[in-house]
Protein backbone atom coordinates (compact mmCIF):
# COMPACT_ATOMS: atom_id res chain seq x y z
CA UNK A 1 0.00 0.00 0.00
CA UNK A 2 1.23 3.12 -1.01
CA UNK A 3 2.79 5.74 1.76
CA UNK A 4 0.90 8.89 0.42
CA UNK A 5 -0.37 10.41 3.89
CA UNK A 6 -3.17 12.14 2.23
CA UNK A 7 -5.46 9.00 2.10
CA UNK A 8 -8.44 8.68 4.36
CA UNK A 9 -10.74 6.04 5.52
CA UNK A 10 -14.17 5.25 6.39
CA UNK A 11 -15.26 2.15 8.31
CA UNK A 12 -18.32 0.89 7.98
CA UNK A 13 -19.61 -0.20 11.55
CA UNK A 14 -16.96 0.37 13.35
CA UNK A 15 -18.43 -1.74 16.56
CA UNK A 16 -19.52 -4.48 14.57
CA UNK A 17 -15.77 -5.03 13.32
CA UNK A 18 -16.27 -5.72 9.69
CA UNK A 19 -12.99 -5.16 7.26
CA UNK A 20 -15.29 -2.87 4.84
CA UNK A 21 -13.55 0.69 3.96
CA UNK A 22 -14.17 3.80 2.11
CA UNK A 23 -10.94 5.52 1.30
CA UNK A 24 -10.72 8.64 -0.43
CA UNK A 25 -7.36 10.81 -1.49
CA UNK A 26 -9.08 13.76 -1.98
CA UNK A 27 -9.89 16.26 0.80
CA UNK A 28 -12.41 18.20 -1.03
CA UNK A 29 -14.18 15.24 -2.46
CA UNK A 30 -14.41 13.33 -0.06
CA UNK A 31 -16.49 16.65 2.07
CA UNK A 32 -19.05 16.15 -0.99
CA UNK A 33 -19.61 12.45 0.79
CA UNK A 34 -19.17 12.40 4.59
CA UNK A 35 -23.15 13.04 5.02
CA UNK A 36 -24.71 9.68 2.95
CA UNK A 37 -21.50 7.92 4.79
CA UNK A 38 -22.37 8.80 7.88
CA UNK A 39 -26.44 8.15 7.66
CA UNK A 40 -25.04 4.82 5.84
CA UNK A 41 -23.21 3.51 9.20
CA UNK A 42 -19.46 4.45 7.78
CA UNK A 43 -16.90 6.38 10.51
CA UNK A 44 -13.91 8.22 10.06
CA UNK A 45 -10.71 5.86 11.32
CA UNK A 46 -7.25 6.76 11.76
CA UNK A 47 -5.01 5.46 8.25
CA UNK A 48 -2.53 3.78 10.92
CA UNK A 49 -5.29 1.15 11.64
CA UNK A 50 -6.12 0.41 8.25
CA UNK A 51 -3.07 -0.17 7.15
CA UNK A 52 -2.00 -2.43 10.60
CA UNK A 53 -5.17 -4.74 9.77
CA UNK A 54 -4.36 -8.29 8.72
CA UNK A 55 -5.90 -8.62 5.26
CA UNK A 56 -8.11 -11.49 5.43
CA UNK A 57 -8.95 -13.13 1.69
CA UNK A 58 -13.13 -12.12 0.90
CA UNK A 59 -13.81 -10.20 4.05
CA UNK A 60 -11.27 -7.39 3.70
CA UNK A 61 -12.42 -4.59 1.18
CA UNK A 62 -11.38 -1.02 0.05
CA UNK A 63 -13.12 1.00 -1.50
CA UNK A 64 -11.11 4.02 -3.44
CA UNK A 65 -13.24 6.48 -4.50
CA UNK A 66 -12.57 9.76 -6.95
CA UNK A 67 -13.93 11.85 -9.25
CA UNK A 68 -14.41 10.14 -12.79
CA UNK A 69 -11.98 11.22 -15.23
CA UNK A 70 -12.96 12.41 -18.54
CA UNK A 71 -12.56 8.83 -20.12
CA UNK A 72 -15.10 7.56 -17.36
CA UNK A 73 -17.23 10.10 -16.99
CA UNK A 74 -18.39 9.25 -20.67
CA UNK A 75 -18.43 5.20 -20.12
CA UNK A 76 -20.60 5.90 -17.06
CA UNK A 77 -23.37 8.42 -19.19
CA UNK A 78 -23.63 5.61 -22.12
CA UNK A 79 -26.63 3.60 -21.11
CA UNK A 80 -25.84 -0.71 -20.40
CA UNK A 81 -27.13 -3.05 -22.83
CA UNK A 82 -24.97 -6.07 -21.99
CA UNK A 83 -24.83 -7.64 -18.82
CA UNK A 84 -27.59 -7.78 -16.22
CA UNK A 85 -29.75 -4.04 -15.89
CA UNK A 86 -32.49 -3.20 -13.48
CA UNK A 87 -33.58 0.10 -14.02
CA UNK A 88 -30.70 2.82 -14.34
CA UNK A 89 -28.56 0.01 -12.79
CA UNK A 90 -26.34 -2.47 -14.58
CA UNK A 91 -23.84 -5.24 -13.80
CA UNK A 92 -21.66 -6.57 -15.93
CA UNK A 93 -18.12 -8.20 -16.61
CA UNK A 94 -14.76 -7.36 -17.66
CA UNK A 95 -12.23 -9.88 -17.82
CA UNK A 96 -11.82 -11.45 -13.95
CA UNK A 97 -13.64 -8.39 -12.67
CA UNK A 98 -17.30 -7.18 -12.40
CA UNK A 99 -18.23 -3.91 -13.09
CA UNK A 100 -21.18 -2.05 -11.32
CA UNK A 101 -22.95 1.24 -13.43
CA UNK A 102 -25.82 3.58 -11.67
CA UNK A 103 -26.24 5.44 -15.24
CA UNK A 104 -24.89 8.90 -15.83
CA UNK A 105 -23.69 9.04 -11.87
CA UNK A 106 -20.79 6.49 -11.16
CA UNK A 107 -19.20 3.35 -11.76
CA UNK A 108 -17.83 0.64 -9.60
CA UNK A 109 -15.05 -2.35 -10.68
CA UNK A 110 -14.71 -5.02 -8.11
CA UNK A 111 -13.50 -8.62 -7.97
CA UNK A 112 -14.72 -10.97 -5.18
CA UNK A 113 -11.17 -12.15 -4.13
CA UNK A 114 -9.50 -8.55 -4.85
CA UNK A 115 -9.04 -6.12 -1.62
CA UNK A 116 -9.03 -2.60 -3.71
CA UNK A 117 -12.00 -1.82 -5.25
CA UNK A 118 -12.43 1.79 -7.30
CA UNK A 119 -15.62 3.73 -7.48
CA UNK A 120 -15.85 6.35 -10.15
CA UNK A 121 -18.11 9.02 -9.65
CA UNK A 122 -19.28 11.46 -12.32
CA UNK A 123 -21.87 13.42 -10.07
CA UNK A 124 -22.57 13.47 -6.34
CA UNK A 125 -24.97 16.07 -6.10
CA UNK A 126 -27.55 13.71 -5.78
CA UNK A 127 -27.33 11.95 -2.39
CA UNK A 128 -30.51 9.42 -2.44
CA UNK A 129 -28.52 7.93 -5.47
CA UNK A 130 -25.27 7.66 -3.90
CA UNK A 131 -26.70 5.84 -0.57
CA UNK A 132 -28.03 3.61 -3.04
CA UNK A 133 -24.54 3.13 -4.74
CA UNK A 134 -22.69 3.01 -1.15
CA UNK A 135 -25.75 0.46 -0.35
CA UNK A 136 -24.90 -2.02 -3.48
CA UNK A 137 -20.97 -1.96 -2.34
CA UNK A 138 -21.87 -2.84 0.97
CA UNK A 139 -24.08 -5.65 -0.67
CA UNK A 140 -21.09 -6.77 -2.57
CA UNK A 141 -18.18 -6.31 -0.15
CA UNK A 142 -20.33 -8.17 3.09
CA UNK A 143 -22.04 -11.19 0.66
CA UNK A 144 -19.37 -13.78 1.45
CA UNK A 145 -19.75 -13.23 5.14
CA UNK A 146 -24.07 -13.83 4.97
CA UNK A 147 -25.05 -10.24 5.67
CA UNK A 148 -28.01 -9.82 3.61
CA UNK A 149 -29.18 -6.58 2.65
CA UNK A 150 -32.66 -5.39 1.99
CA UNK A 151 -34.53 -2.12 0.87
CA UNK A 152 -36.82 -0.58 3.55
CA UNK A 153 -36.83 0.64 6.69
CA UNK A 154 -36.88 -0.52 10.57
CA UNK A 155 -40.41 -0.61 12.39
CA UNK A 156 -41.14 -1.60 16.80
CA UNK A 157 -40.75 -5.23 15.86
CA UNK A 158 -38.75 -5.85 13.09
CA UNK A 159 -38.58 -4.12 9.63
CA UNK A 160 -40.47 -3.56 6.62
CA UNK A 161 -39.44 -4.87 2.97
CA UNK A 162 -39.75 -2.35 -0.25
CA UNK A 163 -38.30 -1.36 -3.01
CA UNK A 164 -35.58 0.54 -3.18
CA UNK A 165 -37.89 3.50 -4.50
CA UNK A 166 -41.02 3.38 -1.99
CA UNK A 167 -37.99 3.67 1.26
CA UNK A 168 -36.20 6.40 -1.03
CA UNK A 169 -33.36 3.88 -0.96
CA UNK A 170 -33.40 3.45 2.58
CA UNK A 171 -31.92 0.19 3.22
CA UNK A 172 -30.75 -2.27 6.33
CA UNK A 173 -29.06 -5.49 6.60
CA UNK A 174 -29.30 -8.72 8.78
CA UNK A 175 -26.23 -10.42 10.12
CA UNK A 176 -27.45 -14.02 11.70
CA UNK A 177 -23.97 -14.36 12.76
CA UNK A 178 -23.68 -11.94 14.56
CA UNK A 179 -27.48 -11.85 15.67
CA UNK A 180 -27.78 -8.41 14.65
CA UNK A 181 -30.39 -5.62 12.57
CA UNK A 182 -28.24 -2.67 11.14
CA UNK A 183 -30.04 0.09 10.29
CA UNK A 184 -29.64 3.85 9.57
CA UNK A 185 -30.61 4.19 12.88
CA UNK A 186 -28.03 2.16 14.49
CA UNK A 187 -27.39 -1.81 15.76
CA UNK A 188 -30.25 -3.68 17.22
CA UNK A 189 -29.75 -7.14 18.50
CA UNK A 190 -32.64 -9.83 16.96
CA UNK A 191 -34.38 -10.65 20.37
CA UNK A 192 -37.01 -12.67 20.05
CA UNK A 193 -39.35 -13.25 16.54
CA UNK A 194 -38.34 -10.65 14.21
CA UNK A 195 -41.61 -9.33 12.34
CA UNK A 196 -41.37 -8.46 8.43
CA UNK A 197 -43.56 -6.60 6.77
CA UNK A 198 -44.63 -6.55 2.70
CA UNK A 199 -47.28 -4.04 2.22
CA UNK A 200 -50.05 -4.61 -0.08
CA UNK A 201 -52.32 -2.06 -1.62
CA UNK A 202 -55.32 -3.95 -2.38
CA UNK A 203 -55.37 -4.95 1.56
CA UNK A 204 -57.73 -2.52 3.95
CA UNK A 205 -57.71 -3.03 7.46
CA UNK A 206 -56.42 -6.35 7.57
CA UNK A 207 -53.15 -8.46 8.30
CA UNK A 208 -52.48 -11.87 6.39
CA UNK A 209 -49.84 -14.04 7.90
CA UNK A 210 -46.92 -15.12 5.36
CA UNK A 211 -46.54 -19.26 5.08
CA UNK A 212 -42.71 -19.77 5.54
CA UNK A 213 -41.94 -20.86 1.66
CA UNK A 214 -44.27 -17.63 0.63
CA UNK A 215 -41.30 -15.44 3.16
CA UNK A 216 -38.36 -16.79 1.65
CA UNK A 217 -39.59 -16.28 -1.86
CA UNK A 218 -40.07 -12.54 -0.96
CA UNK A 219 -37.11 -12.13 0.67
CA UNK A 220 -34.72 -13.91 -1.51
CA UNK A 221 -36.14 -11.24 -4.51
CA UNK A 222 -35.95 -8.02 -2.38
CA UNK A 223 -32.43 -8.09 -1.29
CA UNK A 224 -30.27 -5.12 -1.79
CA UNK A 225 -27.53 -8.07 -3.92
CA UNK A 226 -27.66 -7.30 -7.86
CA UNK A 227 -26.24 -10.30 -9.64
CA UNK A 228 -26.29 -12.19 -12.86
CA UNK A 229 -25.84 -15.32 -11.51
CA UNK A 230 -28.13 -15.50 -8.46
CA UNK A 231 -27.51 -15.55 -5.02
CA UNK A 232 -24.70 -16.52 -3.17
CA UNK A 233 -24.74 -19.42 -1.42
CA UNK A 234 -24.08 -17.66 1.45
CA UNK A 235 -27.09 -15.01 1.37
CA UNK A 236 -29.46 -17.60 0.07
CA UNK A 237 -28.76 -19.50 3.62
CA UNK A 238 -28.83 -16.45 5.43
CA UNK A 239 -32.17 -15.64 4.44
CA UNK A 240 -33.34 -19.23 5.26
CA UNK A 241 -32.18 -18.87 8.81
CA UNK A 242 -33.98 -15.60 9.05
CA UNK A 243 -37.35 -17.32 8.11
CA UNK A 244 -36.74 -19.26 10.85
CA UNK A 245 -37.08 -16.51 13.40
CA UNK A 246 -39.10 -14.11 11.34
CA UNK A 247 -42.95 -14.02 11.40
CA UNK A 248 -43.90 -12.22 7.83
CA UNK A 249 -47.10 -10.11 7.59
CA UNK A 250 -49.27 -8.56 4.57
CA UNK A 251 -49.61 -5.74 5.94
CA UNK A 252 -52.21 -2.96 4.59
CA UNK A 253 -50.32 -0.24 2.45
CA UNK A 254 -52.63 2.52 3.27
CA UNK A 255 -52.25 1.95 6.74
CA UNK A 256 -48.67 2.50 7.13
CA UNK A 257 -46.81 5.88 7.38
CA UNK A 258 -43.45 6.37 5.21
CA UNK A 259 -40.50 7.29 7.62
CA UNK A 260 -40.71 10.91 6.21
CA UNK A 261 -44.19 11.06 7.12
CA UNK A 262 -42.99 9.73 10.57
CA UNK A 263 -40.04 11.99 11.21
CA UNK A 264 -41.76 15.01 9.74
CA UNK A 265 -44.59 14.83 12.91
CA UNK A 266 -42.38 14.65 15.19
CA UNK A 267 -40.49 17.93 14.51
């Protein structure tokens, strides 16, 4: 690893101990970014304890993250046919390496057994967009290790399940491991049945219990994971063991109040 003293790091959750890094080489950049980092779950560490880590193969990940050059900047605005897209999202592959596109704002190349990983970003004006990129590299980076990631947002008992558009690309992740709920706000250990919701419009007034086998299928297509081939072994047993302790609900749509809606009457 190089020696330049300028580098800077980001862990995300710190507490929780996992080997997943932001690093950035410029000052004035990286400003643009500290606020989606932060709400994200990523802290400022020192560069001494980065670097005195033992790199451990699959767990250990760093992302670098600049500005796009000029080269980049038009790669990232020309629109994916190839690969796998969803929306204004596209994976693909190059070579050994995959490479991650959110169209016309930034670009990600990543292998699965590399520990540098580079994030190009053309714009970052837009911060809904770049929680969602942050949230995909999280995806990607904590996969091998079983932390499943979905869109949505954390409720009393347990959290509810959307699409990355309804939570405004709010998402949280379950570690059965390590018998924890991260969220944006915070760590919560899984005491007890965890209750997930899937809101349905046509519902009024009424809750519907979710059979185990109709759980897993939900879960195992909302996860925060883009991939062409599937799901990791890994995540697909992680989200197994979570039906095991989850209850799922149909819960009415009508009936439940967005976050914004939440944090808005409480000010």
């Amino acid at each position: 690893m190089s020696e330049n003293q300028n580098f800077s790091y980001y862990q995300y959750q710190v507490s929780l101990g996992y080997q997943v890094y932001i690093r950035f080489e410029d000052t004035d950049f990286e400003a643009l970014l500290v606020e989606p980092l932060e709400i994200l779950g990523f802290q400022k560490v020192e560069r001494e304890k980065v670097k005195d880590i033992v790199y451990r193969p699959f767990q250990t990940k760093i992302l670098k993250v600049v500005k796009a050059t000029h080269r980049a900047a038009k790669q990232i605005s020309i629109k994916q046919f190839s690969g796998f897209s969803q929306g204004l999202e596209s994976l693909s592959q190059m070579g050994t390496y995959s490479v991650y596109k959110y169209h016309d704002i930034g670009m990600m190349i990543f292998g699965e057994g590399n520990y540098i990983w580079e994030l190009g970003l053309k714009s970052t004006h837009n911060h809904e967009v770049i929680r969602a990129i942050f949230t995909r590299y999280i995806s990607f980076a904590l996969a091998s290790q079983g932390v499943v990631g979905f869109w949505g947002v954390p409720v009393d008992e347990g959290f509810v399940v959307m699409s990355g558009k309804q939570s405004q690309n709010e998402a949280l992740f379950v570690d059965i491991d390590k018998d924890v709920l991260i969220t944006y706000d915070g760590v919560k250990n899984l005491n007890g049945v965890v209750q997930i919701l899937r809101l349905d419009s046509s519902m009024k007034n009424e809750v519907r219990r979710m059979k185990k086998e109709e759980l897993l299928s939900f879960l195992s297509t909302n996860t925060t994971h883009l991939s062409y081939t599937g799901l990791e072994t890994g995540l697909r047993e992680a989200i197994y063991d979570l039906c095991d302790i989850a209850e799922g609900q149909i819960y009415p749509e009508d009936n439940f109040s967005p976050r914004l809606e939440a944090m808005e009457s409480k000010v």
